[in-house]
C-alpha atoms as a PDB file:
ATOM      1  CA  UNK A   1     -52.123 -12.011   6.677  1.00  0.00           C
ATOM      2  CA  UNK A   2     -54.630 -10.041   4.366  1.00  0.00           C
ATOM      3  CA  UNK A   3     -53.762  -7.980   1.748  1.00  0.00           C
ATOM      4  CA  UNK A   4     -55.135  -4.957   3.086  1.00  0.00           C
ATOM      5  CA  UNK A   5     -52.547  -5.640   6.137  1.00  0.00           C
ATOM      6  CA  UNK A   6     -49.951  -4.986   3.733  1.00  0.00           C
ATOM      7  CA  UNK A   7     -51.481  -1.686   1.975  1.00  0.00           C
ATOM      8  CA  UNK A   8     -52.422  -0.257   6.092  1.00  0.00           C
ATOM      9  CA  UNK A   9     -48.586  -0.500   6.833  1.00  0.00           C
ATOM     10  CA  UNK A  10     -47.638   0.562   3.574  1.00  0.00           C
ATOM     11  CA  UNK A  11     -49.751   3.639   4.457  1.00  0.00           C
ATOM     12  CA  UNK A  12     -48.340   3.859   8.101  1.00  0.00           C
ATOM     13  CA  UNK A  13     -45.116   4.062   6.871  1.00  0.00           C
ATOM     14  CA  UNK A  14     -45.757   6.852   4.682  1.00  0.00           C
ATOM     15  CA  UNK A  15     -46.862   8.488   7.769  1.00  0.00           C
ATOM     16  CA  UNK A  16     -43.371   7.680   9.380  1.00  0.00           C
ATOM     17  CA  UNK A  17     -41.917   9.388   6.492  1.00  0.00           C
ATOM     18  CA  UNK A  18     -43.614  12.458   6.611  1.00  0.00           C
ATOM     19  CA  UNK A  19     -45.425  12.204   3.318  1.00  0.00           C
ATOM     20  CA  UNK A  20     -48.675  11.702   4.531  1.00  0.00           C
ATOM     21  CA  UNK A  21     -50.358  12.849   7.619  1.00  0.00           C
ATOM     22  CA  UNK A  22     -52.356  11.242  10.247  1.00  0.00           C
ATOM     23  CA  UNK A  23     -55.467  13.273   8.845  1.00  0.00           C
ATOM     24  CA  UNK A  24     -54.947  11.629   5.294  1.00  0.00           C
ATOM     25  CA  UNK A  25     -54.047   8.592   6.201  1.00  0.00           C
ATOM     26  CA  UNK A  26     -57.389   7.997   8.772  1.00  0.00           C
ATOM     27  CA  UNK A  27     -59.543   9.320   5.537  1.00  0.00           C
ATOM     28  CA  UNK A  28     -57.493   6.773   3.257  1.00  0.00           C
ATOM     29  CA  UNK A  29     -58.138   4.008   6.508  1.00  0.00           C
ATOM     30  CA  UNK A  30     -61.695   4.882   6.485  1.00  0.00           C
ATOM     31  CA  UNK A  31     -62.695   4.911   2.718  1.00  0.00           C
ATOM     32  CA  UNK A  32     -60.180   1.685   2.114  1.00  0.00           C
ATOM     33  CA  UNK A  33     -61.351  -0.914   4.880  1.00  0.00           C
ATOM     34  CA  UNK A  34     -65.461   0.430   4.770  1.00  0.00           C
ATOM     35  CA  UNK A  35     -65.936  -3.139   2.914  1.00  0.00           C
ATOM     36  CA  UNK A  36     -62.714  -5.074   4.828  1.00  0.00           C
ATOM     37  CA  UNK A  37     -62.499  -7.107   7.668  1.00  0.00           C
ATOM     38  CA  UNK A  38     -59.154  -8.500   9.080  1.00  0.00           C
ATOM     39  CA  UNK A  39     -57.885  -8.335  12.880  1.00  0.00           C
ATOM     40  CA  UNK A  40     -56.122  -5.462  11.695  1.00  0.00           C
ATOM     41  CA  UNK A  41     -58.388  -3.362  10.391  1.00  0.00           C
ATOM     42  CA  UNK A  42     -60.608  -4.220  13.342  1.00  0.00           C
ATOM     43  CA  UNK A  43     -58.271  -3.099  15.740  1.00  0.00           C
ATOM     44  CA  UNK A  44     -56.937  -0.018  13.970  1.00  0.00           C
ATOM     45  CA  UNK A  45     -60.298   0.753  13.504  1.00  0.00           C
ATOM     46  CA  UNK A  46     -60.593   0.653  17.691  1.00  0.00           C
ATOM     47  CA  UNK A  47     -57.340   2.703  18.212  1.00  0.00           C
ATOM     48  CA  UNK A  48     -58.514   5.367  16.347  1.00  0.00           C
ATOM     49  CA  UNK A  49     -61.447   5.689  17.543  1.00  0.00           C
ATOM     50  CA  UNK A  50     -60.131   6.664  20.799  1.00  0.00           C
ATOM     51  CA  UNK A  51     -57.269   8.645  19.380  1.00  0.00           C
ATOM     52  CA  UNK A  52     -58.268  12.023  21.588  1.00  0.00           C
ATOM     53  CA  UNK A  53     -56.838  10.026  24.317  1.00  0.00           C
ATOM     54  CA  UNK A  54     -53.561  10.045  22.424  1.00  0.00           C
ATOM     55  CA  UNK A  55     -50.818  12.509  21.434  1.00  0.00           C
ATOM     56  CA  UNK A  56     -50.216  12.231  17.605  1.00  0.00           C
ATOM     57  CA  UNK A  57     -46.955  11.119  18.358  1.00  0.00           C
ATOM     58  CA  UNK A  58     -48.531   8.000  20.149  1.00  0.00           C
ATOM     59  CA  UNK A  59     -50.933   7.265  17.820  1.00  0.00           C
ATOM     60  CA  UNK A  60     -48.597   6.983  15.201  1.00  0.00           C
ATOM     61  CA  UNK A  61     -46.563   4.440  17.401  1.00  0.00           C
ATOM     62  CA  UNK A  62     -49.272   2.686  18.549  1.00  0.00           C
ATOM     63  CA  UNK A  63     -50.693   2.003  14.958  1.00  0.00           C
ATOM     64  CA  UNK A  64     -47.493   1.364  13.238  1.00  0.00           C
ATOM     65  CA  UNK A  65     -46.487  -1.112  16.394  1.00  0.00           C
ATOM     66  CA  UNK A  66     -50.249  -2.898  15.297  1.00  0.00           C
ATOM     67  CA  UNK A  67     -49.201  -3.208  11.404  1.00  0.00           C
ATOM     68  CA  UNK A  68     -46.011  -4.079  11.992  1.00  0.00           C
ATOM     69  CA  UNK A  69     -46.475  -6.684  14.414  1.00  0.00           C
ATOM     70  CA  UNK A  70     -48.880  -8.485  11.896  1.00  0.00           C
ATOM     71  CA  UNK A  71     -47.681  -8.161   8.584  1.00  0.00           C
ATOM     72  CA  UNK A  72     -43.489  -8.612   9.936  1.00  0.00           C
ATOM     73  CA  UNK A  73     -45.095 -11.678  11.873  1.00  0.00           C
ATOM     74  CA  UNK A  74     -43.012 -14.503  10.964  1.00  0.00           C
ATOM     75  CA  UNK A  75     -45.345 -17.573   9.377  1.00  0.00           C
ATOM     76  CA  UNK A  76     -44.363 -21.236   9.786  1.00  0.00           C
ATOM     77  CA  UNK A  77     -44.740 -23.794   7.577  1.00  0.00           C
ATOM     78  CA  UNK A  78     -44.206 -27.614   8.034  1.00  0.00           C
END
């Protein structure tokens, strides 16, 4: 995991909460990763890019579902 992973969900969830919207949080997204490269970003990046084909609703799911599934991913170690 990269740490920008981390900072996108932290984000997302702020989203969740209400204390950020969608609109600030795709400006923070935008500024934040311009330089950043990590599957995440990349496919964040992809979702909203097509997010007129989404309600807001979705959007939100759909990203949070993305940062969640790789930052909670569980790492293994031998």
């Amino acid at each position: 995991m990269e740490a920008i992973d981390a900072e996108i969900l932290e984000q997302l969830n702020r989203v969740e909460e209400g204390h950020l919207t969608i609109v600030q949080f795709e400006d923070w997204f935008v500024g934040r990763t311009l330089n950043e490269r990590s599957r995440l970003v990349a496919e964040l990046d992809h979702t909203l890019a097509e997010k007129s084909l989404l309600t807001e609703e979705q959007l939100i799911s759909e990203l949070l579902s993305y940062a969640r599934a790789t930052v909670l991913k569980p790492t293994f170690t031998a």
